[in-house]
PDB file of N, CA and C in Angstrom:
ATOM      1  N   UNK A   1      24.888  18.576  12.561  1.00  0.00           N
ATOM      2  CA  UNK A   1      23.561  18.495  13.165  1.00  0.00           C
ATOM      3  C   UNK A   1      22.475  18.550  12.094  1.00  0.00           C
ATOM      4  N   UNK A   2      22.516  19.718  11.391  1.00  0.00           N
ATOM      5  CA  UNK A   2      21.306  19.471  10.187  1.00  0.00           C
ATOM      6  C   UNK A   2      21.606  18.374   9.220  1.00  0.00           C
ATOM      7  N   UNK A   3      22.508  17.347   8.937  1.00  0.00           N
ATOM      8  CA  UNK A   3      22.311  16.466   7.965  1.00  0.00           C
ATOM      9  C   UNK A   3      21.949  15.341   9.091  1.00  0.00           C
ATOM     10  N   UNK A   4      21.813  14.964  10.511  1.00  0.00           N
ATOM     11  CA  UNK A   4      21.501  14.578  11.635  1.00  0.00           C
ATOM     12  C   UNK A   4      19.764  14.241  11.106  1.00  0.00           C
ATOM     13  N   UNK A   5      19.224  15.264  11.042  1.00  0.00           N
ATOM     14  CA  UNK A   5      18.081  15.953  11.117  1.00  0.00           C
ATOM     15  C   UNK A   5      17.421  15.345   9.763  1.00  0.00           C
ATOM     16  N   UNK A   6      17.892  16.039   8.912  1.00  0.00           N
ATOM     17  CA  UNK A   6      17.716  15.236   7.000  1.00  0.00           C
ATOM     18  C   UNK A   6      17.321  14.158   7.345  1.00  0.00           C
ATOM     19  N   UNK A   7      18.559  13.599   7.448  1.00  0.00           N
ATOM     20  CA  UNK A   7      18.370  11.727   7.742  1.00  0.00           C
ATOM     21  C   UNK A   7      16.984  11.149   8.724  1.00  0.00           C
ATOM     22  N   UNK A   8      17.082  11.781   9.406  1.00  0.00           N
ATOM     23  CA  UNK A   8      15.977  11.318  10.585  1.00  0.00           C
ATOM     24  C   UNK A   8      14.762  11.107   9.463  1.00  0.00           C
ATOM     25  N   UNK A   9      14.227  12.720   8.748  1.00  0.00           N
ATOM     26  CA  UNK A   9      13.331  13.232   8.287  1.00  0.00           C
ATOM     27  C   UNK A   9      12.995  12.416   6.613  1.00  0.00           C
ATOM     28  N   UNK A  10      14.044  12.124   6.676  1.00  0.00           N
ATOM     29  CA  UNK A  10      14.164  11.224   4.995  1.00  0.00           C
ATOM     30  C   UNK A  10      13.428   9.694   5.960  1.00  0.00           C
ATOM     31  N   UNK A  11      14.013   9.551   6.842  1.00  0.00           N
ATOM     32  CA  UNK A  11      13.472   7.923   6.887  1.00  0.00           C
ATOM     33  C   UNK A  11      12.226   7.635   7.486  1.00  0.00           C
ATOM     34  N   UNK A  12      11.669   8.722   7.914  1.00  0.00           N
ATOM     35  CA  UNK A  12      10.087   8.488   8.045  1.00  0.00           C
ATOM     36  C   UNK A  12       9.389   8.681   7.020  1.00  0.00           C
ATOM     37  N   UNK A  13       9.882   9.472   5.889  1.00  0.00           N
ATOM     38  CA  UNK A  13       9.325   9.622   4.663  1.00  0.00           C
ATOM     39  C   UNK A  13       9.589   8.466   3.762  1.00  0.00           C
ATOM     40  N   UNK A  14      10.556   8.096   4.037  1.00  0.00           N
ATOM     41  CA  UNK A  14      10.398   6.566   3.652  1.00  0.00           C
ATOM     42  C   UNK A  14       9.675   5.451   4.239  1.00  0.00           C
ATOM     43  N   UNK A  15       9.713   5.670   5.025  1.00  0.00           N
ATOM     44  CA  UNK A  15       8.773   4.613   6.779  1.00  0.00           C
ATOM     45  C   UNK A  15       7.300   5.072   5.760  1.00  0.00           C
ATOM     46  N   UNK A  16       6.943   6.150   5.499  1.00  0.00           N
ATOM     47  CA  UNK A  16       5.592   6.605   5.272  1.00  0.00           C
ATOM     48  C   UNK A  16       5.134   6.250   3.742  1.00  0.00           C
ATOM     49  N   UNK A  17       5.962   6.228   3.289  1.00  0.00           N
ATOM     50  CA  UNK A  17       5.878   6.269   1.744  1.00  0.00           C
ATOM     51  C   UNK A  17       5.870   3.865   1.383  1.00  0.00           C
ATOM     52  N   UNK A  18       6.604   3.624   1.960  1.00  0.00           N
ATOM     53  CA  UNK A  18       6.546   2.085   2.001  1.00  0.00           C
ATOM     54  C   UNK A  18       5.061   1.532   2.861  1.00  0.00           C
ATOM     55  N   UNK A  19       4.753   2.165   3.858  1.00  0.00           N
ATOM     56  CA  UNK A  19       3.654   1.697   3.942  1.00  0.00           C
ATOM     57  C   UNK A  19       2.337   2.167   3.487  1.00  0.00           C
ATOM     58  N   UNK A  20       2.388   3.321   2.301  1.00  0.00           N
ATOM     59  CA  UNK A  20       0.981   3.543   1.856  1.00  0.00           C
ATOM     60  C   UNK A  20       1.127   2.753   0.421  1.00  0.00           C
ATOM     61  N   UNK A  21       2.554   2.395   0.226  1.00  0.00           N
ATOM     62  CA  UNK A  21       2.595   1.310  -0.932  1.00  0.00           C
ATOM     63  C   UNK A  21       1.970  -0.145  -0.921  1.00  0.00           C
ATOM     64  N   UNK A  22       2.434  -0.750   0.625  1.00  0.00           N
ATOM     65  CA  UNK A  22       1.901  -1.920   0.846  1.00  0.00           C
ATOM     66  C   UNK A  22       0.365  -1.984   1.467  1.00  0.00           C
ATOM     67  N   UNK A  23      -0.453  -1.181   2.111  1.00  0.00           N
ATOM     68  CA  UNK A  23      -1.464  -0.906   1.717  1.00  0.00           C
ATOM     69  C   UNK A  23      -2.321  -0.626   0.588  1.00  0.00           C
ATOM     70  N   UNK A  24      -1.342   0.076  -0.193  1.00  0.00           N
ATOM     71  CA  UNK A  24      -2.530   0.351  -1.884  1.00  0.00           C
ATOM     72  C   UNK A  24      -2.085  -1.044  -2.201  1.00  0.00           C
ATOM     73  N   UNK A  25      -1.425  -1.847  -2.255  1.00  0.00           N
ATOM     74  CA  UNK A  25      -1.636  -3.256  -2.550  1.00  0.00           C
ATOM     75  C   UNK A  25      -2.573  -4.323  -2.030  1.00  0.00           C
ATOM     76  N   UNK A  26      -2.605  -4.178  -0.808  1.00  0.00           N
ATOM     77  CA  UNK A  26      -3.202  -4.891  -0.247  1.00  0.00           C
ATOM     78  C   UNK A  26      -4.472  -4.458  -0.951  1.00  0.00           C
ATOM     79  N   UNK A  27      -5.122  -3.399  -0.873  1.00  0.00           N
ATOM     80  CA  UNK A  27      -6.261  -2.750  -1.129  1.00  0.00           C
ATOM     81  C   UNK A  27      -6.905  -3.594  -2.833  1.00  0.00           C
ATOM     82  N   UNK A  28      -5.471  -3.102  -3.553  1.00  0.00           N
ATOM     83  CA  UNK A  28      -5.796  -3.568  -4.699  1.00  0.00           C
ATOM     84  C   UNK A  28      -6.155  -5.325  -4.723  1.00  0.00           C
ATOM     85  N   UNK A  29      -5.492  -5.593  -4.084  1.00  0.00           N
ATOM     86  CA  UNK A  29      -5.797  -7.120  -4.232  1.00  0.00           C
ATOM     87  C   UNK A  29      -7.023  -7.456  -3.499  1.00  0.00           C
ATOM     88  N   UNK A  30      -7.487  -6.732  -2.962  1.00  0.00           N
ATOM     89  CA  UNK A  30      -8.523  -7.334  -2.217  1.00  0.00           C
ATOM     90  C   UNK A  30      -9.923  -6.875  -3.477  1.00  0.00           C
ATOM     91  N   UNK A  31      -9.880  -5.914  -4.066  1.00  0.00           N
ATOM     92  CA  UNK A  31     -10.355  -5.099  -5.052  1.00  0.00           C
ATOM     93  C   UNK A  31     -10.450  -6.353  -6.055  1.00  0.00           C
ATOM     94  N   UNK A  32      -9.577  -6.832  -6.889  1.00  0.00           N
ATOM     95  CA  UNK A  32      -9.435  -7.939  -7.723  1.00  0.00           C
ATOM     96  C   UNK A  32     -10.073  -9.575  -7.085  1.00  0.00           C
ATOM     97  N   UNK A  33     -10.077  -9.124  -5.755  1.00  0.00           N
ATOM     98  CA  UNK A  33     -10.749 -10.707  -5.292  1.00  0.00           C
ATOM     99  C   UNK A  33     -11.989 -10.485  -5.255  1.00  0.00           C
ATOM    100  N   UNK A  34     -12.462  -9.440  -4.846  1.00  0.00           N
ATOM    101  CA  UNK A  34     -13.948  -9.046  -4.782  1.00  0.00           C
ATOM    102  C   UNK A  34     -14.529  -8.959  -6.076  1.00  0.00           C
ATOM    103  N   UNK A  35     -13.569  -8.525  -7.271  1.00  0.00           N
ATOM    104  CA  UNK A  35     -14.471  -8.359  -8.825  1.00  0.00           C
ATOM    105  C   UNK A  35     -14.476  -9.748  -9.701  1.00  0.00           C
ATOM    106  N   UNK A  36     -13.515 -10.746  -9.121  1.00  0.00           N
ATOM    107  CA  UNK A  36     -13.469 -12.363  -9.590  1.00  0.00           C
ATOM    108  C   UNK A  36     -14.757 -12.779  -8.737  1.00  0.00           C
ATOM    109  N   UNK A  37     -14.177 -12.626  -7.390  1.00  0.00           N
ATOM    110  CA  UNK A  37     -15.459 -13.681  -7.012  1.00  0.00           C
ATOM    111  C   UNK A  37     -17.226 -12.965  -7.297  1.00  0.00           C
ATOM    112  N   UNK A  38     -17.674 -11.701  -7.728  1.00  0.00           N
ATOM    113  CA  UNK A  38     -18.367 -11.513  -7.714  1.00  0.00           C
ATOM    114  C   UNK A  38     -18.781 -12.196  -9.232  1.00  0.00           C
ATOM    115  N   UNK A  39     -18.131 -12.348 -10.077  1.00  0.00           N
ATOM    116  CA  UNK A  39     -18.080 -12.660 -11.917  1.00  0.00           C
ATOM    117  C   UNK A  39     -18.278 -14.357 -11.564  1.00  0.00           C
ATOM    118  N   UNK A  40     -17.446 -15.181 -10.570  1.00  0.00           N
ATOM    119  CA  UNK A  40     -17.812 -16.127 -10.347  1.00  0.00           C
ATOM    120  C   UNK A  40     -19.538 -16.698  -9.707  1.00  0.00           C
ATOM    121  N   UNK A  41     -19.394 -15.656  -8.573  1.00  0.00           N
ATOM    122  CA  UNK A  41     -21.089 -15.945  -8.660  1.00  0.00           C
ATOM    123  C   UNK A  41     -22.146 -16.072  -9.690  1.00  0.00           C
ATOM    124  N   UNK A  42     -22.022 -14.596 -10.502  1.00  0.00           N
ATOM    125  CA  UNK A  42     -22.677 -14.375 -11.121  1.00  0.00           C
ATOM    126  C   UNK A  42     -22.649 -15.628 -12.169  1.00  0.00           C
ATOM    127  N   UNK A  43     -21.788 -16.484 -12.670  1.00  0.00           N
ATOM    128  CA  UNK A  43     -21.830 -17.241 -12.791  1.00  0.00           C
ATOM    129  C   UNK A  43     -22.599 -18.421 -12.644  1.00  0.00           C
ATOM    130  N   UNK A  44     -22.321 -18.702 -11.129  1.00  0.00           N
ATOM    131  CA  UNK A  44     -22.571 -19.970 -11.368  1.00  0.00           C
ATOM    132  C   UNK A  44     -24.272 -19.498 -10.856  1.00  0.00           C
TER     133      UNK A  44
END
């Protein structure tokens, strides 16, 4: 029963941990589109 339990508790921490990864990505990339296109304005 308690390695039942582990397991459960490991895979939301994984469930949790994969999606604040693919969020800080997303984030970041949106971060890098916003500091190009702002260098591009400034630009042109």
């Amino acid at each position: 029963m308690k390695k039942n339990n582990q397991n459960k508790e490991k895979r939301k921490y994984d469930k949790g941990q994969i999606f604040v990864k693919v969020m800080a990505g997303i984030l970041a990339l949106l971060m890098l589109g916003a500091g190009c296109m702002t260098i591009i304005y400034a630009i042109i």
